[in-house]
N, C-alpha and C. Protein backbone atom coordinates (compact mmCIF):
# COMPACT_ATOMS: atom_id res chain seq x y z
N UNK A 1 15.49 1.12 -4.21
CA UNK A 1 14.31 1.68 -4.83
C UNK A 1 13.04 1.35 -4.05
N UNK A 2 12.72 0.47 -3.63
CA UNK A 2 11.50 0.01 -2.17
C UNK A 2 11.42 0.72 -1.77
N UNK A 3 12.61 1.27 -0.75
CA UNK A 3 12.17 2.27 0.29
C UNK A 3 11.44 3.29 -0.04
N UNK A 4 11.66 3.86 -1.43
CA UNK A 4 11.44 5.16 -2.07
C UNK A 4 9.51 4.52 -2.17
N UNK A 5 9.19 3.73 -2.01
CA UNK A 5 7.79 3.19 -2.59
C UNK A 5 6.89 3.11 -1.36
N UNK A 6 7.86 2.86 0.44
CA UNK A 6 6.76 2.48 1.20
C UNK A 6 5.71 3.56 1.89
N UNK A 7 6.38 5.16 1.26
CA UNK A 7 4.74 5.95 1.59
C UNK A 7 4.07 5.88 0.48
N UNK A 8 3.51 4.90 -0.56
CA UNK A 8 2.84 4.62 -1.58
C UNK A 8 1.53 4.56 -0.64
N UNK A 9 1.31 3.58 0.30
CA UNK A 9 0.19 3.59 1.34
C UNK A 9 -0.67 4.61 1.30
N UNK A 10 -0.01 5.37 2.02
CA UNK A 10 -0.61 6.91 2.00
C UNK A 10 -0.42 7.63 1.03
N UNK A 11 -0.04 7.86 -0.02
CA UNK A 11 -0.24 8.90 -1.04
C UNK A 11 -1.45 8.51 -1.92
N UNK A 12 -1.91 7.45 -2.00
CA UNK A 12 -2.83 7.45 -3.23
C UNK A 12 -4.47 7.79 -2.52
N UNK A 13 -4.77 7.24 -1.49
CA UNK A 13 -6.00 7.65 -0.37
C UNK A 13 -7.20 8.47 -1.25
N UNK A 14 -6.12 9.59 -1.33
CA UNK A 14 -7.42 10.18 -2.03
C UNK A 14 -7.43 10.41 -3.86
N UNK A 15 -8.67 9.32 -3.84
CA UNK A 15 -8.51 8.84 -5.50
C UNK A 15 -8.28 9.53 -6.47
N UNK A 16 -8.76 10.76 -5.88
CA UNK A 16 -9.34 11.59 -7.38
C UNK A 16 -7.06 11.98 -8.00
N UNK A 17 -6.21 12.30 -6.69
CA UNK A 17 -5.04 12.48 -7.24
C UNK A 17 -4.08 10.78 -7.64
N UNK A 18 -5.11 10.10 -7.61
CA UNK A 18 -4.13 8.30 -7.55
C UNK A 18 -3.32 8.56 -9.36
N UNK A 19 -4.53 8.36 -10.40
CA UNK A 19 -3.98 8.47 -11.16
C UNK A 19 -2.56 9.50 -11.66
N UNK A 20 -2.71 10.83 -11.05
CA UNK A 20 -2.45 11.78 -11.52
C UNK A 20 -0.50 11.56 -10.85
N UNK A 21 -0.89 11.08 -9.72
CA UNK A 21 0.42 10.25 -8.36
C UNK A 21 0.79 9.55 -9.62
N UNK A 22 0.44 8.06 -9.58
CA UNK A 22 1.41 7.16 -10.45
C UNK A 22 1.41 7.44 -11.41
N UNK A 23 0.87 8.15 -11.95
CA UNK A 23 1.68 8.57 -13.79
C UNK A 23 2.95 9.69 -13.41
N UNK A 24 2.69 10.61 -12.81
CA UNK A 24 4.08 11.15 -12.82
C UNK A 24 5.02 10.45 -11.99
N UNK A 25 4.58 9.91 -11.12
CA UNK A 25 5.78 8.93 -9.99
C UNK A 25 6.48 7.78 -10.83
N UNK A 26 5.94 7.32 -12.32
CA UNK A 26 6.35 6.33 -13.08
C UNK A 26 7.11 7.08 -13.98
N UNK A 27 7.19 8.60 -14.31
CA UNK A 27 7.63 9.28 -15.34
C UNK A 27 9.61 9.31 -14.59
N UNK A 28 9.51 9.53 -13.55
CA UNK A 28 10.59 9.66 -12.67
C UNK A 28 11.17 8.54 -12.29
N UNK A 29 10.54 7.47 -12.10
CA UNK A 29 10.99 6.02 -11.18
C UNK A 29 9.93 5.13 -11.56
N UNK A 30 10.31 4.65 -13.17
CA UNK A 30 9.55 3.71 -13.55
C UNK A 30 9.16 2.65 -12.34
N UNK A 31 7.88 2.18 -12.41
CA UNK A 31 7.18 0.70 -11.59
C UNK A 31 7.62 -0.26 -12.42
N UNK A 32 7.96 -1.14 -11.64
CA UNK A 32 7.87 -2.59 -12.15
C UNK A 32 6.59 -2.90 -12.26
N UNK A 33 6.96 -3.95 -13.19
CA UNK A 33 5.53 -5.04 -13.66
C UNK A 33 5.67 -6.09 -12.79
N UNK A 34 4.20 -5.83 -11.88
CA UNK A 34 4.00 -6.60 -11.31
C UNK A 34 4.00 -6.17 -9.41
N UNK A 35 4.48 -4.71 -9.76
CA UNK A 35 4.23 -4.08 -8.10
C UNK A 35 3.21 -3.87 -7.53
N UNK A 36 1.89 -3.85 -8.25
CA UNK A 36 0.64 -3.65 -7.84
C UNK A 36 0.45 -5.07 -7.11
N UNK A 37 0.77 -5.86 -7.99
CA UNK A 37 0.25 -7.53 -7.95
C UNK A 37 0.83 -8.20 -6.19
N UNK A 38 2.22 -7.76 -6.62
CA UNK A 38 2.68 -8.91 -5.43
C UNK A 38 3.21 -7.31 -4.17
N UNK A 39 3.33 -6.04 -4.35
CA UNK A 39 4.09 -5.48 -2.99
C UNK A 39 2.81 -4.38 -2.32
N UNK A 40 2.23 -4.01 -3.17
CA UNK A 40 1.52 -3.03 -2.18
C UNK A 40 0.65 -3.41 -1.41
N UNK A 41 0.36 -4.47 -0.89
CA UNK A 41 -0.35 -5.48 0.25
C UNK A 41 0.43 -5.17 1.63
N UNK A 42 1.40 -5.49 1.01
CA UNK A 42 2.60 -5.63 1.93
C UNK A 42 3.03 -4.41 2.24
N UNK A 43 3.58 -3.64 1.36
CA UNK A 43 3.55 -2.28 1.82
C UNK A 43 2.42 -1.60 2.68
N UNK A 44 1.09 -2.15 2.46
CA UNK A 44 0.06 -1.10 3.47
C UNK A 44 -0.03 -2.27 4.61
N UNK A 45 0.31 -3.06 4.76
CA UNK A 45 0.42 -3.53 6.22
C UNK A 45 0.93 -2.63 7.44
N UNK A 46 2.02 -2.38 7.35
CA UNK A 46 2.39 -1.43 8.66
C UNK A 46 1.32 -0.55 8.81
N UNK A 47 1.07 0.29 7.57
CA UNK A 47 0.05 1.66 8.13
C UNK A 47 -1.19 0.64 8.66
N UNK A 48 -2.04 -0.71 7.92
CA UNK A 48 -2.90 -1.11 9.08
C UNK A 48 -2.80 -1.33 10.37
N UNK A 49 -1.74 -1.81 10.54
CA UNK A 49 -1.41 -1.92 11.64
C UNK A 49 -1.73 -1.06 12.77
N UNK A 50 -1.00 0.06 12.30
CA UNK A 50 -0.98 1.41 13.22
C UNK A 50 -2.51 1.94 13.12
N UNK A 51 -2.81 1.70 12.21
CA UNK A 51 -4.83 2.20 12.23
C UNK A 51 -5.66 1.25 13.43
N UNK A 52 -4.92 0.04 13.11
CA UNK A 52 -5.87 -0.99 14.36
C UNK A 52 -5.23 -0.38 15.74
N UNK A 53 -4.23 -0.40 15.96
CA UNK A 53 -3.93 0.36 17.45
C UNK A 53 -3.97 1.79 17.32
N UNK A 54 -4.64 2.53 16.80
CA UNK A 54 -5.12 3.80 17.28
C UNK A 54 -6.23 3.84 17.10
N UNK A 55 -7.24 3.19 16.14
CA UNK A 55 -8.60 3.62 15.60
C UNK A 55 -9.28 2.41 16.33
N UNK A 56 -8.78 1.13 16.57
CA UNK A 56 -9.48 -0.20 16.71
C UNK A 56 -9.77 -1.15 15.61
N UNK A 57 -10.78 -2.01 15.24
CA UNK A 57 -10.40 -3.29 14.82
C UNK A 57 -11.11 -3.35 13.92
N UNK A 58 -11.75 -1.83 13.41
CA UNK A 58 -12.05 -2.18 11.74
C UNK A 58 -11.08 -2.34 10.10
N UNK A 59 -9.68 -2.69 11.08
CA UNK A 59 -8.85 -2.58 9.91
C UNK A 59 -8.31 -4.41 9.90
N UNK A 60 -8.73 -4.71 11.03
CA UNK A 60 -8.18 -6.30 11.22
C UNK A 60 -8.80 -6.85 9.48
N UNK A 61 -9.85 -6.95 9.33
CA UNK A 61 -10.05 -7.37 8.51
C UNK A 61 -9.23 -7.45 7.00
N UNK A 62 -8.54 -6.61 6.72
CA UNK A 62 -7.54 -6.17 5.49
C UNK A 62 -6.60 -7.25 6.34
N UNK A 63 -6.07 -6.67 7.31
CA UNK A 63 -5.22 -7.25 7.93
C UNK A 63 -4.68 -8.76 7.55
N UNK A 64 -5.88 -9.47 8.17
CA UNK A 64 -6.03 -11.18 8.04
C UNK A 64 -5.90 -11.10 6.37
N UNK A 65 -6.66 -10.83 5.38
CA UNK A 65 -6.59 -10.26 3.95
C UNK A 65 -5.48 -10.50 3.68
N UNK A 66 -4.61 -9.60 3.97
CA UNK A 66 -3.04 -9.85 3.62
C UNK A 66 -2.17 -10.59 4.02
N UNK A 67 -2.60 -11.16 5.16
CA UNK A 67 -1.99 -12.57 5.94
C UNK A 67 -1.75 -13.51 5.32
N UNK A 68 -3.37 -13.74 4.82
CA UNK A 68 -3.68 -15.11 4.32
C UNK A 68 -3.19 -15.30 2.83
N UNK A 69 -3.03 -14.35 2.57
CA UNK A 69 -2.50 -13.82 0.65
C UNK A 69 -1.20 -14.10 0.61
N UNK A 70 -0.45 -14.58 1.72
CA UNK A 70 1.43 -14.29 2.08
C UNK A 70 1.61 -15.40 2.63
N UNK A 71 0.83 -15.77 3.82
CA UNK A 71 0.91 -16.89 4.07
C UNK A 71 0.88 -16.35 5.72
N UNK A 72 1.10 -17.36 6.42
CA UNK A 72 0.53 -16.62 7.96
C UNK A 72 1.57 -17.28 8.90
């Protein structure tokens, strides 16, 4: 069931459809309690990643963010 979650990153971006995303994405494949809390950090790591080596180093900052939240 994860895998099915790690383009969560990119689908919510643009706010105005976020809500409209996880209410039907929960109607189909209930969320756990507690996925906001402890995985989608982790889940948008890779896509920062790939933003700092194509865009440059205004994403480091999230970056370290989620480092330090996990442990480093």
């Amino acid at each position: 069931m994860a895998i099915a979650k790690l383009n969560w990153p990119s689908e919510p971006c643009l706010a105005i459809y976020r809500r409209i995303f996880f209410a039907r994405y929960n109607e189909i494949l209930p969320i756990q309690s507690g996925f906001f809390e402890e995985r989608r950090d982790l889940y948008n790591l890779y896509p920062l990643l790939v933003h700092v080596r194509l865009f440059g180093g205004s994403y480091v900052g999230s970056i370290d963010h989620i480092l330090s939240r996990f442990g480093q």
